[in-house]
N, C-alpha and C. Protein backbone atom coordinates (compact mmCIF):
# COMPACT_ATOMS: atom_id res chain seq x y z
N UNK A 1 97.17 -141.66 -10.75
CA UNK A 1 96.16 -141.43 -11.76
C UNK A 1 96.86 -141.27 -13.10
N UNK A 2 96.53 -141.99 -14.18
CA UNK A 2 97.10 -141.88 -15.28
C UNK A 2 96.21 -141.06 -16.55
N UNK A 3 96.77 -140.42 -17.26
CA UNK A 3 95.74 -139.72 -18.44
C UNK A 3 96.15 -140.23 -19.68
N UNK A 4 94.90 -140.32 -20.36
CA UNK A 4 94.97 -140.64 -21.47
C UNK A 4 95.87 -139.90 -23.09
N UNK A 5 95.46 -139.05 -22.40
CA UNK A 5 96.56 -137.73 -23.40
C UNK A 5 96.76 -136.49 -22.72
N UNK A 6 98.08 -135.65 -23.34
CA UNK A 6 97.97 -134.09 -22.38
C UNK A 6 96.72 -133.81 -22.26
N UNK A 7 95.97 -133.15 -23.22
CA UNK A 7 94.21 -132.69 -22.68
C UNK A 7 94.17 -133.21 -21.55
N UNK A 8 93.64 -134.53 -21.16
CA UNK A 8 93.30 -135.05 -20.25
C UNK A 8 93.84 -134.39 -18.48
N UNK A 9 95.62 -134.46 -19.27
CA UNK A 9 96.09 -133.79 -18.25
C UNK A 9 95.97 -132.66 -17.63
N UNK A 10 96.07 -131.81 -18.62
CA UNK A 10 95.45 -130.34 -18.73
C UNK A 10 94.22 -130.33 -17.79
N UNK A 11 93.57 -131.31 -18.43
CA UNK A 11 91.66 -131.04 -17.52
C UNK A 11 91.66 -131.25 -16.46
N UNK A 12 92.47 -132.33 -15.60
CA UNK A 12 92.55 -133.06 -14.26
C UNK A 12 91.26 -133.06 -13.97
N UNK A 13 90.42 -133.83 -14.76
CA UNK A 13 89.12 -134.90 -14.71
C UNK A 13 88.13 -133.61 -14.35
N UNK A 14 88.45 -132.75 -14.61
CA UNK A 14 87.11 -131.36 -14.62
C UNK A 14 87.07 -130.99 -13.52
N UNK A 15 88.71 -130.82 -12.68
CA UNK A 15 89.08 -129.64 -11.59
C UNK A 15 90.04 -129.10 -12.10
N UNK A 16 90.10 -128.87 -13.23
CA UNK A 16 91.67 -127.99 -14.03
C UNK A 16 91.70 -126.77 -13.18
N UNK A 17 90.53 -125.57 -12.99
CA UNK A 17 90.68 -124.62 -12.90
C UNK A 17 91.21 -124.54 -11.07
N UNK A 18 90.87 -125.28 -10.45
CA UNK A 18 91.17 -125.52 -9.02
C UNK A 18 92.37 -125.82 -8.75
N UNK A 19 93.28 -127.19 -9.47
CA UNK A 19 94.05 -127.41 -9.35
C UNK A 19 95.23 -126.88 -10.14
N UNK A 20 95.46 -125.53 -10.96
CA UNK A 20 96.21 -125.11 -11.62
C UNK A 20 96.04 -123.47 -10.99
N UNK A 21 94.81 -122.73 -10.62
CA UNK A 21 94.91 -121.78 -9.84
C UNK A 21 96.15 -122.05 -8.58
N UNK A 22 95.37 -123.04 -7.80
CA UNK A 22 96.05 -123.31 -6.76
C UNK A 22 97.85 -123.63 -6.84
N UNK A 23 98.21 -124.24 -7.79
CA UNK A 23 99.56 -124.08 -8.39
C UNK A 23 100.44 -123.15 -8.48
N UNK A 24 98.99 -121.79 -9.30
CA UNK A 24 100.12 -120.42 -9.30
C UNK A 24 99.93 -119.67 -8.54
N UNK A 25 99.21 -119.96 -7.57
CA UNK A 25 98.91 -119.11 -6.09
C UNK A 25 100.36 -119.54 -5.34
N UNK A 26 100.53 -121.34 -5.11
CA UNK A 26 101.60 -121.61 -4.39
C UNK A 26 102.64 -120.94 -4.64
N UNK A 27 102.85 -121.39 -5.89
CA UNK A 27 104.24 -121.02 -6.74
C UNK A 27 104.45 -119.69 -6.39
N UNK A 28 103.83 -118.76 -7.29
CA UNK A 28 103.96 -117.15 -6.73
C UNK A 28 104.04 -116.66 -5.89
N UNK A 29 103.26 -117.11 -4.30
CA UNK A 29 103.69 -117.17 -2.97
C UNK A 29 104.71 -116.95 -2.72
N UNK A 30 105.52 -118.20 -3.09
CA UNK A 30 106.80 -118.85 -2.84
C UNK A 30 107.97 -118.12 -3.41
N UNK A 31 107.66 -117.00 -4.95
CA UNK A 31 108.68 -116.68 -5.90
C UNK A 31 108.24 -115.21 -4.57
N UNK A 32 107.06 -114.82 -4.05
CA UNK A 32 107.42 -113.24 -4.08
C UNK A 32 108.11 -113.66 -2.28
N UNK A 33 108.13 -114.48 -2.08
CA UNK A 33 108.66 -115.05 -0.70
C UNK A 33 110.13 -114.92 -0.90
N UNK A 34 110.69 -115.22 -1.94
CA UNK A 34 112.37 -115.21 -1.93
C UNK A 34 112.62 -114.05 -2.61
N UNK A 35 111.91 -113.54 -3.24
CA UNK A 35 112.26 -112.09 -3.92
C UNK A 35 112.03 -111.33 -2.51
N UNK A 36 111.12 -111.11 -1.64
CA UNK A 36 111.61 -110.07 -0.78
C UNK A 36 112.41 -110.68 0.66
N UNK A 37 112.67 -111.92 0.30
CA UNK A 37 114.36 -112.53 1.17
C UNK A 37 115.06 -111.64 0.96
N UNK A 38 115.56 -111.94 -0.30
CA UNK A 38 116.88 -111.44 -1.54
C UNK A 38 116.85 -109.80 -1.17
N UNK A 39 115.80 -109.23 -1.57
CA UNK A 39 115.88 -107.88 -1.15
C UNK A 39 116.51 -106.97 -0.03
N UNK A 40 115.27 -107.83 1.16
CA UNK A 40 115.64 -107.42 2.49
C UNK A 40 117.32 -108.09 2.87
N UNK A 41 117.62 -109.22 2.65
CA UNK A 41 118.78 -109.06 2.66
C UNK A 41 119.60 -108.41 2.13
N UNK A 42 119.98 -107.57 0.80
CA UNK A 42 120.45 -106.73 0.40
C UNK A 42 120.69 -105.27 1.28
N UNK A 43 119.44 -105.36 1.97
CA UNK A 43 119.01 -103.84 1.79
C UNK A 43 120.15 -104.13 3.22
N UNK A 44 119.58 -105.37 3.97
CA UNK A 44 120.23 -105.62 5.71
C UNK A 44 122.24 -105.19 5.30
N UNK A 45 122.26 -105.97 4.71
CA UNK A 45 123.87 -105.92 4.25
C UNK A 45 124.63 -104.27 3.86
N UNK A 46 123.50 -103.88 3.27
CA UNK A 46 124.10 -102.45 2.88
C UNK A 46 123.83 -101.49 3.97
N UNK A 47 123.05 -102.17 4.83
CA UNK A 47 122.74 -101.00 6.05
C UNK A 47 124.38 -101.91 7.07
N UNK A 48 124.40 -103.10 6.95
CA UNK A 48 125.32 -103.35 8.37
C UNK A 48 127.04 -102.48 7.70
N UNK A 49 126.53 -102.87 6.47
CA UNK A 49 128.47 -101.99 5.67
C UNK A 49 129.01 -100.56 5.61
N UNK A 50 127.49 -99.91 5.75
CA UNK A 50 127.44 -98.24 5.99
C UNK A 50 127.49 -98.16 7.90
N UNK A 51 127.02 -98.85 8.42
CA UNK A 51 127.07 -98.69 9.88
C UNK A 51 128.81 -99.10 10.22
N UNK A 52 129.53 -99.76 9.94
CA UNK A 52 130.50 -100.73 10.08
C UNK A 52 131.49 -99.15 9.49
N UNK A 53 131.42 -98.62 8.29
CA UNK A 53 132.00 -98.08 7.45
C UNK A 53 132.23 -96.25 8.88
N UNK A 54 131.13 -96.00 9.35
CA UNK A 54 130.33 -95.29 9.77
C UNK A 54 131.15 -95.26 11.08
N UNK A 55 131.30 -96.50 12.00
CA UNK A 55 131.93 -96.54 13.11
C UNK A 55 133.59 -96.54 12.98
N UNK A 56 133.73 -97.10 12.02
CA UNK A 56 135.50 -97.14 11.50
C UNK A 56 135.96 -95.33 11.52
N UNK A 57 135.07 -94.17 10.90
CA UNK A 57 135.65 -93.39 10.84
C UNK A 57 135.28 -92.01 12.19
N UNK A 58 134.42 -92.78 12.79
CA UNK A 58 134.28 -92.07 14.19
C UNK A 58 135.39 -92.46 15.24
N UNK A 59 135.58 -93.70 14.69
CA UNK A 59 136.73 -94.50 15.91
C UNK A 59 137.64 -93.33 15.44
N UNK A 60 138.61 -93.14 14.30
CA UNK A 60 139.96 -92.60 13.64
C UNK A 60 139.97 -91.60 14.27
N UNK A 61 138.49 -90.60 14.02
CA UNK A 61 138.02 -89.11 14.02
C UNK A 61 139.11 -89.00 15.82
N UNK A 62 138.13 -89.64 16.55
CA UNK A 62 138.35 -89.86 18.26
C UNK A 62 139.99 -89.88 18.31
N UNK A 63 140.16 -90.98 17.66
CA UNK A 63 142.03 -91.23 17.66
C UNK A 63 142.84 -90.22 17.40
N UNK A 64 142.62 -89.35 16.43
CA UNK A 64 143.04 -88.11 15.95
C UNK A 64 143.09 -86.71 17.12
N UNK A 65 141.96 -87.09 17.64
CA UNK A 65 141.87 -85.72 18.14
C UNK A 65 142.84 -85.54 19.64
């Protein structure tokens, strides 16, 4: 489909509001989809480095005694 000028484009033949809602529904979906990736992975990583950190000095503690 070709348009005659941006407007045109903008309007998408008098479903603008359908087809540009639906855009930032996807989109935003998609952005709060990798923002709480990013997160939960953070959060996973800092829990496996305190557990890891956690067992290193129970092992020593044991060795010591």
């Amino acid at each position: 489909m070709q348009f005659e000028s941006l407007t045109d484009f903008f309007a998408m033949g008098g479903y603008a509001f359908y087809v540009w809602i639906s855009f930032f529904v996807t989109f935003g979906s998609m952005a709060i989809i990798a923002i709480q990736s990013y997160v939960k992975q953070k959060t996973l990583l800092s829990t496996t480095l305190k557990e890891q950190e956690r067992r290193a000095r129970v092992k020593r503690a044991q060795q010591s005694v």
